[in-house]
PDB file of N, CA and C in Angstrom:
ATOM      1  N   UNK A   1     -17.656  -7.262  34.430  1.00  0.00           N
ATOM      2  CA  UNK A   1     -16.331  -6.786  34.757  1.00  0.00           C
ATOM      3  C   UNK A   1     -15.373  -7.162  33.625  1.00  0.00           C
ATOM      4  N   UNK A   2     -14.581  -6.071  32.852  1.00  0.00           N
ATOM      5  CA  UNK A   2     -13.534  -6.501  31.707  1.00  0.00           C
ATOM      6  C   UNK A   2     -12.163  -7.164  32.523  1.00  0.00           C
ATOM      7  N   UNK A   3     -12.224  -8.458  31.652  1.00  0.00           N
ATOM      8  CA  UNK A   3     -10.898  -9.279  31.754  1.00  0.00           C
ATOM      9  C   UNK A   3      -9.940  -8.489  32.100  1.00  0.00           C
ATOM     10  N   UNK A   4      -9.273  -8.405  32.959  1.00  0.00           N
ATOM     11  CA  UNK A   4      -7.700  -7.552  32.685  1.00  0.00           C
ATOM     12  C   UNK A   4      -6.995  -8.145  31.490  1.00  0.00           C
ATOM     13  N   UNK A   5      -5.972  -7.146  30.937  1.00  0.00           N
ATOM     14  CA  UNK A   5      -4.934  -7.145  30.072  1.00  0.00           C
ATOM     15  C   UNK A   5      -4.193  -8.572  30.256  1.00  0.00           C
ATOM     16  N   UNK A   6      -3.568  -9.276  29.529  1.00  0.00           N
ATOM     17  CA  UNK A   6      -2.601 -10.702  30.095  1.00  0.00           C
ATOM     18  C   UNK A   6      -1.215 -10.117  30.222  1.00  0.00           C
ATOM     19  N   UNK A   7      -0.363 -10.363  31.139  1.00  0.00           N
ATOM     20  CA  UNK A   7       0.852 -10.328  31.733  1.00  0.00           C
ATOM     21  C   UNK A   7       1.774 -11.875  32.186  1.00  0.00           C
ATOM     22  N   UNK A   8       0.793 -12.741  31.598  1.00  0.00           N
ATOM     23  CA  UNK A   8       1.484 -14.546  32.297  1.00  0.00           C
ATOM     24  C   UNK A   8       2.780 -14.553  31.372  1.00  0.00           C
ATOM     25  N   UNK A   9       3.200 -15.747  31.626  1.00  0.00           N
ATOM     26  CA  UNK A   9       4.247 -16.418  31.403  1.00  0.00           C
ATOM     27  C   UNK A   9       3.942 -17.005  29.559  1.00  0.00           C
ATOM     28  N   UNK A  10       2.395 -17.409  29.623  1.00  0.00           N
ATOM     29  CA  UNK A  10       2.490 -17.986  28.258  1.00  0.00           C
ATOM     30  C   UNK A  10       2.543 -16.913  27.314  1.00  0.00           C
ATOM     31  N   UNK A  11       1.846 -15.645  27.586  1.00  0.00           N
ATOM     32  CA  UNK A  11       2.086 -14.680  26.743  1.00  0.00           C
ATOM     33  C   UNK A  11       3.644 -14.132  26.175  1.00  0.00           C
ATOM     34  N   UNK A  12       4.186 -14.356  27.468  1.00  0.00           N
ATOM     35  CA  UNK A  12       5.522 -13.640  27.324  1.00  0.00           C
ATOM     36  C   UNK A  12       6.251 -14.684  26.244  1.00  0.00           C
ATOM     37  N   UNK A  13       6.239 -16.136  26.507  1.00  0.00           N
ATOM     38  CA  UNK A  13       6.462 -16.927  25.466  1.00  0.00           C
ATOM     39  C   UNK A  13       6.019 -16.960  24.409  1.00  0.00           C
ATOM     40  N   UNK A  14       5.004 -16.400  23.998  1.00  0.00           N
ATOM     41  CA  UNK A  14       4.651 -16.705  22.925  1.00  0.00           C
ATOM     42  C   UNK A  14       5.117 -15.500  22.119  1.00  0.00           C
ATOM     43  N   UNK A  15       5.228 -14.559  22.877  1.00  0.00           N
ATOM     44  CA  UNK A  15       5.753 -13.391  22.021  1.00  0.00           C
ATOM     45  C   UNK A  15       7.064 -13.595  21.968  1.00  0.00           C
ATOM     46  N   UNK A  16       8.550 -14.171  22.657  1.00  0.00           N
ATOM     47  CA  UNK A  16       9.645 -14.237  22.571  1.00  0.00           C
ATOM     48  C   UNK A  16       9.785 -15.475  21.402  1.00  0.00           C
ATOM     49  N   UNK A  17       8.725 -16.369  21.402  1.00  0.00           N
ATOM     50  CA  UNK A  17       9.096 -17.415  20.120  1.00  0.00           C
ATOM     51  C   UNK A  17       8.810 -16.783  19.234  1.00  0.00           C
ATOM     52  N   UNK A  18       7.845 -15.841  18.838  1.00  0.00           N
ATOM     53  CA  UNK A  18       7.412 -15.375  17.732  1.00  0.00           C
ATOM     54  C   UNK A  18       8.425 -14.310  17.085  1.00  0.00           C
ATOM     55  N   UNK A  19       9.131 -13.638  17.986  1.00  0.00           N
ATOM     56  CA  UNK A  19      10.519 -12.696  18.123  1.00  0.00           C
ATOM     57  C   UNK A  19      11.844 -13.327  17.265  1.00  0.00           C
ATOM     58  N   UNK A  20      11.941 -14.778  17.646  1.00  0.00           N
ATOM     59  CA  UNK A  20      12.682 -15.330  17.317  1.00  0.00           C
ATOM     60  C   UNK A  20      12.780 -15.771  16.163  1.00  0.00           C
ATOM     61  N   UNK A  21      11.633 -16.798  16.069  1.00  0.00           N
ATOM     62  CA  UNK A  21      11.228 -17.120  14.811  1.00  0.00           C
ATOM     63  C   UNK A  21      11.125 -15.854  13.602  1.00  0.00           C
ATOM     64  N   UNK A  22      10.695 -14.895  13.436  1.00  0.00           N
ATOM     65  CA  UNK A  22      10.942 -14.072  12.784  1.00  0.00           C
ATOM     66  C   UNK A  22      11.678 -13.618  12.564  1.00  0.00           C
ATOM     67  N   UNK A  23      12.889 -13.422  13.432  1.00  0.00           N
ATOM     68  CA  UNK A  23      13.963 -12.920  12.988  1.00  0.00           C
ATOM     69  C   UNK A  23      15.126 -13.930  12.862  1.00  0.00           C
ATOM     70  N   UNK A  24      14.735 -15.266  13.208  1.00  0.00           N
ATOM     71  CA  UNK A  24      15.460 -16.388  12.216  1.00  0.00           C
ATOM     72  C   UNK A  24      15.288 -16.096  10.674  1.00  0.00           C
ATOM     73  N   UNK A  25      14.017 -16.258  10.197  1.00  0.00           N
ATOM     74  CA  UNK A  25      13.503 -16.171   9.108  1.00  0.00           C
ATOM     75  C   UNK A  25      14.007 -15.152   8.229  1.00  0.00           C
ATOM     76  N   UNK A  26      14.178 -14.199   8.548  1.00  0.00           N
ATOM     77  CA  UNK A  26      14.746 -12.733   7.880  1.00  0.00           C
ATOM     78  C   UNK A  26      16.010 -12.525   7.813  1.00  0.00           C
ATOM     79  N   UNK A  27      16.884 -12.935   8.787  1.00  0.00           N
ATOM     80  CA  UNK A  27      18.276 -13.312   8.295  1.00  0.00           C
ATOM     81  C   UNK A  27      18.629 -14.236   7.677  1.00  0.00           C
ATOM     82  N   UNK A  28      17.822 -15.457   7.452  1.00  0.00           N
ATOM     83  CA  UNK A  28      17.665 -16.451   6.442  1.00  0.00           C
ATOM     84  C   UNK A  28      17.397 -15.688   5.076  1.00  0.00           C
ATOM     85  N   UNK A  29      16.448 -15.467   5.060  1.00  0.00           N
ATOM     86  CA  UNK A  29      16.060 -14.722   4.027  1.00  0.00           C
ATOM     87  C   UNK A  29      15.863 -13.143   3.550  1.00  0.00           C
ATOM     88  N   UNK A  30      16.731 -12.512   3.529  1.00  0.00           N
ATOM     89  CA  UNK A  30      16.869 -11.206   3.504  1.00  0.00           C
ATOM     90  C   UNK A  30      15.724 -10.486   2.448  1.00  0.00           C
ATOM     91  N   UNK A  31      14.886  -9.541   2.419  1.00  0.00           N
ATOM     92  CA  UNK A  31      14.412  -9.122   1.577  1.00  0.00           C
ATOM     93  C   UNK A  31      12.939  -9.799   1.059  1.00  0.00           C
ATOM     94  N   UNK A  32      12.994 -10.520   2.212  1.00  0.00           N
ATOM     95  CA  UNK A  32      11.329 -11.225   2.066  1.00  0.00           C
ATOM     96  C   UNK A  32      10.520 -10.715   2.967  1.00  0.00           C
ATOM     97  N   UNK A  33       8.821 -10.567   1.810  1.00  0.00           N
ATOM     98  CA  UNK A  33       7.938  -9.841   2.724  1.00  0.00           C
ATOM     99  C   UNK A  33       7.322 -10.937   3.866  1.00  0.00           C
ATOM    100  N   UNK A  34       6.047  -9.574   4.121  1.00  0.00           N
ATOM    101  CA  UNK A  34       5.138 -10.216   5.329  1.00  0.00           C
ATOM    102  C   UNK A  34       4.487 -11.353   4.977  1.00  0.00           C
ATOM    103  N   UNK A  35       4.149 -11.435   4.035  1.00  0.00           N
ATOM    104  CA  UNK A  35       2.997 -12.548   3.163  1.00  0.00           C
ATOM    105  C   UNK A  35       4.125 -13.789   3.285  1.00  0.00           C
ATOM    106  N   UNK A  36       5.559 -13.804   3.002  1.00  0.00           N
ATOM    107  CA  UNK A  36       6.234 -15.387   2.716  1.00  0.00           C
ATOM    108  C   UNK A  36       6.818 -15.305   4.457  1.00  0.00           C
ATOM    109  N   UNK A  37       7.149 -14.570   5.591  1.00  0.00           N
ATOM    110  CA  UNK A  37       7.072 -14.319   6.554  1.00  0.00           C
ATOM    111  C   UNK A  37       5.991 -15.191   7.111  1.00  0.00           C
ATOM    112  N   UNK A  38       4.425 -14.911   7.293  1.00  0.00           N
ATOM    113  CA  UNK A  38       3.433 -15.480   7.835  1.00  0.00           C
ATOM    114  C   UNK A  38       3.190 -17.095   7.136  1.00  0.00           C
ATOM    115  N   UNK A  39       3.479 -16.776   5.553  1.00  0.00           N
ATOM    116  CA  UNK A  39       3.430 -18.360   5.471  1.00  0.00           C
ATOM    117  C   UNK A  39       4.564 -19.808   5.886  1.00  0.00           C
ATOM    118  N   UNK A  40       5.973 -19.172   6.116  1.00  0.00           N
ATOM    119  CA  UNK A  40       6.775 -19.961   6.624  1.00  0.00           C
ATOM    120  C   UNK A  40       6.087 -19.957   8.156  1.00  0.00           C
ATOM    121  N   UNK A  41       6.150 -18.995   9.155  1.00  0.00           N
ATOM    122  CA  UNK A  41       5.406 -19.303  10.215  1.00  0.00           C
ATOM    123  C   UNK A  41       4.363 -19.978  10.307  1.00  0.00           C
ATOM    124  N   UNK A  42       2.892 -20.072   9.473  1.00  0.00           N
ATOM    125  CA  UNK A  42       1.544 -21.061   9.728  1.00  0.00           C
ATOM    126  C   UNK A  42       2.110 -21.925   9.415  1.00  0.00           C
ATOM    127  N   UNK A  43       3.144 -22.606   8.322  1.00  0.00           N
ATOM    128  CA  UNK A  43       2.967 -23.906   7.717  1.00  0.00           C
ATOM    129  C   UNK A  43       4.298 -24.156   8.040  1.00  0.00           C
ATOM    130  N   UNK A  44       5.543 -23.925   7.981  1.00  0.00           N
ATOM    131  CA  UNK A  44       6.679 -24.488   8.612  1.00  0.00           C
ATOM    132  C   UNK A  44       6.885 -24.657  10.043  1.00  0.00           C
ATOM    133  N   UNK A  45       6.465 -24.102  10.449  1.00  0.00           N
ATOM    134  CA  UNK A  45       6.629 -23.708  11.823  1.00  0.00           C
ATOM    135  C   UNK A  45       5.437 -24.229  12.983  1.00  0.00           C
ATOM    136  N   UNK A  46       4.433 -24.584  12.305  1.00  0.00           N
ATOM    137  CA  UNK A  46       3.142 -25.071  13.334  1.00  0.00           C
ATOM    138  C   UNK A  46       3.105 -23.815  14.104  1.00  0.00           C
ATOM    139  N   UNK A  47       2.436 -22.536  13.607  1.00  0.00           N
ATOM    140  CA  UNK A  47       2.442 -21.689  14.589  1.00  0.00           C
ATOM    141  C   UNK A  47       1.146 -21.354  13.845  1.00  0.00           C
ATOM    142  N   UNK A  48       0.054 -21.711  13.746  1.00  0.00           N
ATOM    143  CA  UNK A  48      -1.141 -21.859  12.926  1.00  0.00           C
ATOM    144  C   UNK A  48      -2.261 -20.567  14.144  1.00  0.00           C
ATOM    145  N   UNK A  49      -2.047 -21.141  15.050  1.00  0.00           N
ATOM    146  CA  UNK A  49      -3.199 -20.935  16.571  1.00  0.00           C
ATOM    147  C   UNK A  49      -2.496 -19.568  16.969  1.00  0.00           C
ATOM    148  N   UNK A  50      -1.781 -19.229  16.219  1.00  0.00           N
ATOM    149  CA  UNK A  50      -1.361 -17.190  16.733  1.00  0.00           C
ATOM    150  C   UNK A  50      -1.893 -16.280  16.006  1.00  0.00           C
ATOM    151  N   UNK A  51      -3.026 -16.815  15.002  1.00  0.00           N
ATOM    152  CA  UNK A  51      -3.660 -15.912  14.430  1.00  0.00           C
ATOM    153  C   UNK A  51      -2.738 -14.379  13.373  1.00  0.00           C
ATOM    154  N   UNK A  52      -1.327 -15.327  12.528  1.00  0.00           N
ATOM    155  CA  UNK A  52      -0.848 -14.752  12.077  1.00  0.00           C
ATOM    156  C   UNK A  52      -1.498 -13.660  10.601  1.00  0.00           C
ATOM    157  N   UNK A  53      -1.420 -12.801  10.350  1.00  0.00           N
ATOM    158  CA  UNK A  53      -1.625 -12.309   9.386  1.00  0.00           C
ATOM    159  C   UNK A  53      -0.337 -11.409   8.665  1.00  0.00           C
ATOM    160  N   UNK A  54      -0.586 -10.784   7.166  1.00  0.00           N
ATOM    161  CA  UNK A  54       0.957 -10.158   7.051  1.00  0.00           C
ATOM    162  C   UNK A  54       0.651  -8.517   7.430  1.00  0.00           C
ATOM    163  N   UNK A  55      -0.316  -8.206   7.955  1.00  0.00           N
ATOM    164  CA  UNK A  55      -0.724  -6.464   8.380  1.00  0.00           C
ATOM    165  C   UNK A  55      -0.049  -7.270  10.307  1.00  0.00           C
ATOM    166  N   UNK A  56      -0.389  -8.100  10.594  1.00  0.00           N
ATOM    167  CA  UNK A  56      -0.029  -7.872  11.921  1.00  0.00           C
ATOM    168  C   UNK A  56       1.432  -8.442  12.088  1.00  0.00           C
ATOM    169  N   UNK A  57       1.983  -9.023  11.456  1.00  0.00           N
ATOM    170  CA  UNK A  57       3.894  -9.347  11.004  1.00  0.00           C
ATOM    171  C   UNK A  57       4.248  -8.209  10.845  1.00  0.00           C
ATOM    172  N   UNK A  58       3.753  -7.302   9.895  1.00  0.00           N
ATOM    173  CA  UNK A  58       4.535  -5.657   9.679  1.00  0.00           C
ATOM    174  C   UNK A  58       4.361  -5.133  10.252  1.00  0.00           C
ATOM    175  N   UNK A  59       3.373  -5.003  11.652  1.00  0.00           N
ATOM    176  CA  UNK A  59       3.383  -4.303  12.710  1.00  0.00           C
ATOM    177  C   UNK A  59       4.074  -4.354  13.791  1.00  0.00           C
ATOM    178  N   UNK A  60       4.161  -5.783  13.718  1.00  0.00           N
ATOM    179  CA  UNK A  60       5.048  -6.489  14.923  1.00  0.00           C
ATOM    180  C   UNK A  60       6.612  -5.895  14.874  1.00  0.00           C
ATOM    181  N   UNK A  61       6.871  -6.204  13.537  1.00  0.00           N
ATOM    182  CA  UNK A  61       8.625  -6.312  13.439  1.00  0.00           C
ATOM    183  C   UNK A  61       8.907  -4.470  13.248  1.00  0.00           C
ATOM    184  N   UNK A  62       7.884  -3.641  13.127  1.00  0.00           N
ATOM    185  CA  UNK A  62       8.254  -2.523  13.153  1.00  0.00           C
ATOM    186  C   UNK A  62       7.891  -1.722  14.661  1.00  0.00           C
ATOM    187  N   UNK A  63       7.486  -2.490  14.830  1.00  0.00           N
ATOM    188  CA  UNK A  63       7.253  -1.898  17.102  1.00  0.00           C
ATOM    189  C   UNK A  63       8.272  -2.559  17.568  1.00  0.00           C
ATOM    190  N   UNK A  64       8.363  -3.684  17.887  1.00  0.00           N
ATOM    191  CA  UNK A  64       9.134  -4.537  17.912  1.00  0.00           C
ATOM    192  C   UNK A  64      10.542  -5.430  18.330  1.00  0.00           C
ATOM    193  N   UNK A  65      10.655  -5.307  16.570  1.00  0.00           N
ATOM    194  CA  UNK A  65      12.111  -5.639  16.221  1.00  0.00           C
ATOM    195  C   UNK A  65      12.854  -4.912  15.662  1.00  0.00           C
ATOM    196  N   UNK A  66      12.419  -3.476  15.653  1.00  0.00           N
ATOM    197  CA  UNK A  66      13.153  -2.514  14.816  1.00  0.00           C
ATOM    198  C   UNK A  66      14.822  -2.229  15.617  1.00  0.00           C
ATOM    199  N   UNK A  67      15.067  -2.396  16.416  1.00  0.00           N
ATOM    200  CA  UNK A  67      16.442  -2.653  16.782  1.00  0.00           C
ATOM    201  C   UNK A  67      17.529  -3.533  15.789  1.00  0.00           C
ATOM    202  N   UNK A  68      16.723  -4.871  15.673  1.00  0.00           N
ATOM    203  CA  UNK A  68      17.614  -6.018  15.174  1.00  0.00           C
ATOM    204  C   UNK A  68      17.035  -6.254  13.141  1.00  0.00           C
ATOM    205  N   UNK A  69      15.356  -4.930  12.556  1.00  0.00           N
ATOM    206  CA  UNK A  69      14.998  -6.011  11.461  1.00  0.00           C
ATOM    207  C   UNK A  69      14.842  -4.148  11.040  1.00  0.00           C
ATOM    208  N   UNK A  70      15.135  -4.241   9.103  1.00  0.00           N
ATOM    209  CA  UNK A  70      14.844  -3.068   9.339  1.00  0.00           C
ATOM    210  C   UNK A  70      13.710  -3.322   7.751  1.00  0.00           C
ATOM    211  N   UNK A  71      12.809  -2.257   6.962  1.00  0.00           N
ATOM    212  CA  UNK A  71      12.378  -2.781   6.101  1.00  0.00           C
ATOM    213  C   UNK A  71      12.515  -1.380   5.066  1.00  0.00           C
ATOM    214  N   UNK A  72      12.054  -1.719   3.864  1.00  0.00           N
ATOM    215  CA  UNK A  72      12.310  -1.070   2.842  1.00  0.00           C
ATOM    216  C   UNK A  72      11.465  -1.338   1.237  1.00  0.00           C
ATOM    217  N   UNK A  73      11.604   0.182   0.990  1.00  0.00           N
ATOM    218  CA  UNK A  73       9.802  -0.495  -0.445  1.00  0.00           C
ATOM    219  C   UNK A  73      10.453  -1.130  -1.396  1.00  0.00           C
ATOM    220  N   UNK A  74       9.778  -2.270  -2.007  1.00  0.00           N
ATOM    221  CA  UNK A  74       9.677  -3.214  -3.069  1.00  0.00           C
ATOM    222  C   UNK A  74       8.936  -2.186  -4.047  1.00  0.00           C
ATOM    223  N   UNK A  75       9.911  -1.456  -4.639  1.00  0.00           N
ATOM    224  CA  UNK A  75       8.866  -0.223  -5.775  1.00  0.00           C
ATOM    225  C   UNK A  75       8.150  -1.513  -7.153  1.00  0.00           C
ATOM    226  N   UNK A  76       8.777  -2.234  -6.968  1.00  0.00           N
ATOM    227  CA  UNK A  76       8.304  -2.773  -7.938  1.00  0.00           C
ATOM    228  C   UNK A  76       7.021  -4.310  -7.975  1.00  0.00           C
ATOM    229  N   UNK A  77       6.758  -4.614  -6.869  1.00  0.00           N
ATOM    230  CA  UNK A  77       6.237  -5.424  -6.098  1.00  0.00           C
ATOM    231  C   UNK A  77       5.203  -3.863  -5.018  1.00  0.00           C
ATOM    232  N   UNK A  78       5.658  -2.680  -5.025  1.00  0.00           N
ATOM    233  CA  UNK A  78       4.546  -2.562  -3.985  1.00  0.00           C
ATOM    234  C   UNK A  78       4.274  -2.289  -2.998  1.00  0.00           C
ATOM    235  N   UNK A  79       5.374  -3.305  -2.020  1.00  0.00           N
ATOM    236  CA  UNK A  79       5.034  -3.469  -0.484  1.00  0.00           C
ATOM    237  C   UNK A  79       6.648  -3.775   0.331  1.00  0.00           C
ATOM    238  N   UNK A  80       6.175  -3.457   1.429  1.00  0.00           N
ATOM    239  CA  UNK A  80       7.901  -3.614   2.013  1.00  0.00           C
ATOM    240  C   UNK A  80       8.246  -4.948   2.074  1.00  0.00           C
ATOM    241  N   UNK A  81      10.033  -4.867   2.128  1.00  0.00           N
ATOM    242  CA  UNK A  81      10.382  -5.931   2.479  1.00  0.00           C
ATOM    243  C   UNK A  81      11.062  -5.432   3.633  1.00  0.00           C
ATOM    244  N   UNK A  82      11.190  -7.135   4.441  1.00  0.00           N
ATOM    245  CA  UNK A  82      12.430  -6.540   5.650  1.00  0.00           C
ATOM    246  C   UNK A  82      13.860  -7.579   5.710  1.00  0.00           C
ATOM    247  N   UNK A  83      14.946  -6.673   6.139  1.00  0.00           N
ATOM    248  CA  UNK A  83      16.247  -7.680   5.971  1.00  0.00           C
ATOM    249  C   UNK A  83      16.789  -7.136   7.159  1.00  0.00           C
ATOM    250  N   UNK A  84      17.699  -7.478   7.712  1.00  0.00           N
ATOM    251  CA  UNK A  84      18.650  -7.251   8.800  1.00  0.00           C
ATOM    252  C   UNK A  84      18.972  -5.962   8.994  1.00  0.00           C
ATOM    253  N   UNK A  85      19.391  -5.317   9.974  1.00  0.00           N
ATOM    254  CA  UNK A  85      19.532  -4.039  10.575  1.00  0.00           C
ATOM    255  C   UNK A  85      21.145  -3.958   9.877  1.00  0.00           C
ATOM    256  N   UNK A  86      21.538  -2.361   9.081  1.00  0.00           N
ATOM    257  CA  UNK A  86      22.405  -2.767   9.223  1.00  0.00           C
ATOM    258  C   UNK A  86      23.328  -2.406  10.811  1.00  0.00           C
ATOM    259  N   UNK A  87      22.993  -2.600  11.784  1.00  0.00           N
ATOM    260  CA  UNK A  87      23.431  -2.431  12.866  1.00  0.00           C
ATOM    261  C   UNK A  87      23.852  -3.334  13.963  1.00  0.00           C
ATOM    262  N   UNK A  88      22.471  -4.818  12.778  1.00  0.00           N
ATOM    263  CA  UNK A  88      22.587  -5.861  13.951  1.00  0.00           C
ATOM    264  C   UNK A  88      22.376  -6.249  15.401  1.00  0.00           C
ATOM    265  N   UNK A  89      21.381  -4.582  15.581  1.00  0.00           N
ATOM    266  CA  UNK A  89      20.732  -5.412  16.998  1.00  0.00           C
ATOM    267  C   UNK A  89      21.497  -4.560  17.829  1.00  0.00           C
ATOM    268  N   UNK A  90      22.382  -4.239  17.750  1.00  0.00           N
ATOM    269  CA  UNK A  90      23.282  -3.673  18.579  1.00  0.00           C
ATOM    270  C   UNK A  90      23.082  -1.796  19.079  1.00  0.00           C
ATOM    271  N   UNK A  91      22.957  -1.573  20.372  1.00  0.00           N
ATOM    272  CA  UNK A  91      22.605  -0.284  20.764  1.00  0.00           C
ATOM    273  C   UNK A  91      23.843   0.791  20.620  1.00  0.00           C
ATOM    274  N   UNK A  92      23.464   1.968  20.105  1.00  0.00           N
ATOM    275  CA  UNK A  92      24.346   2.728  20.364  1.00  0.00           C
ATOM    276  C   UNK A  92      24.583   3.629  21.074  1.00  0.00           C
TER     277      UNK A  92
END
């Protein structure tokens, strides 16, 4: 019989810290990718055991957090960066 899907309480936490934390990080630092993103999270943050990567950070903050984070190409580097909405989160 397959596990059902998780719906608890720790999930929901763990996704609202991870919400947070990321988008601390990005208004801290405007214009930083997924790669310095996942490494402030494993190693500043003790968030090691969420199985961070920077393909699943750029997925996250673009399902997400696209309300409050928005991103944009690094033509010269490559790969996106993300910085603040300019909207700020705010619905219109």
């Amino acid at each position: 019989m397959p596990h059902p899907p998780g719906k608890g309480s720790q999930k929901q936490a763990r996704f609202k810290r991870l919400a947070n934390e990321v988008r601390k990080f990005v208004y801290a630092n405007p214009g930083c990718s997924a790669q310095a993103i996942v490494a402030s999270l494993n190693h500043d943050q003790k968030m090691r055991n969420h199985g961070l990567t920077p393909r699943k950070v750029g997925f996250f903050i673009t399902r997400n957090l696209r309300q409050s984070l928005t991103w944009w190409q690094d033509h010269r580097a490559g790969r996106r960066v993300y910085g603040p909405s300019p909207n700020n989160g705010e619905k219109s």
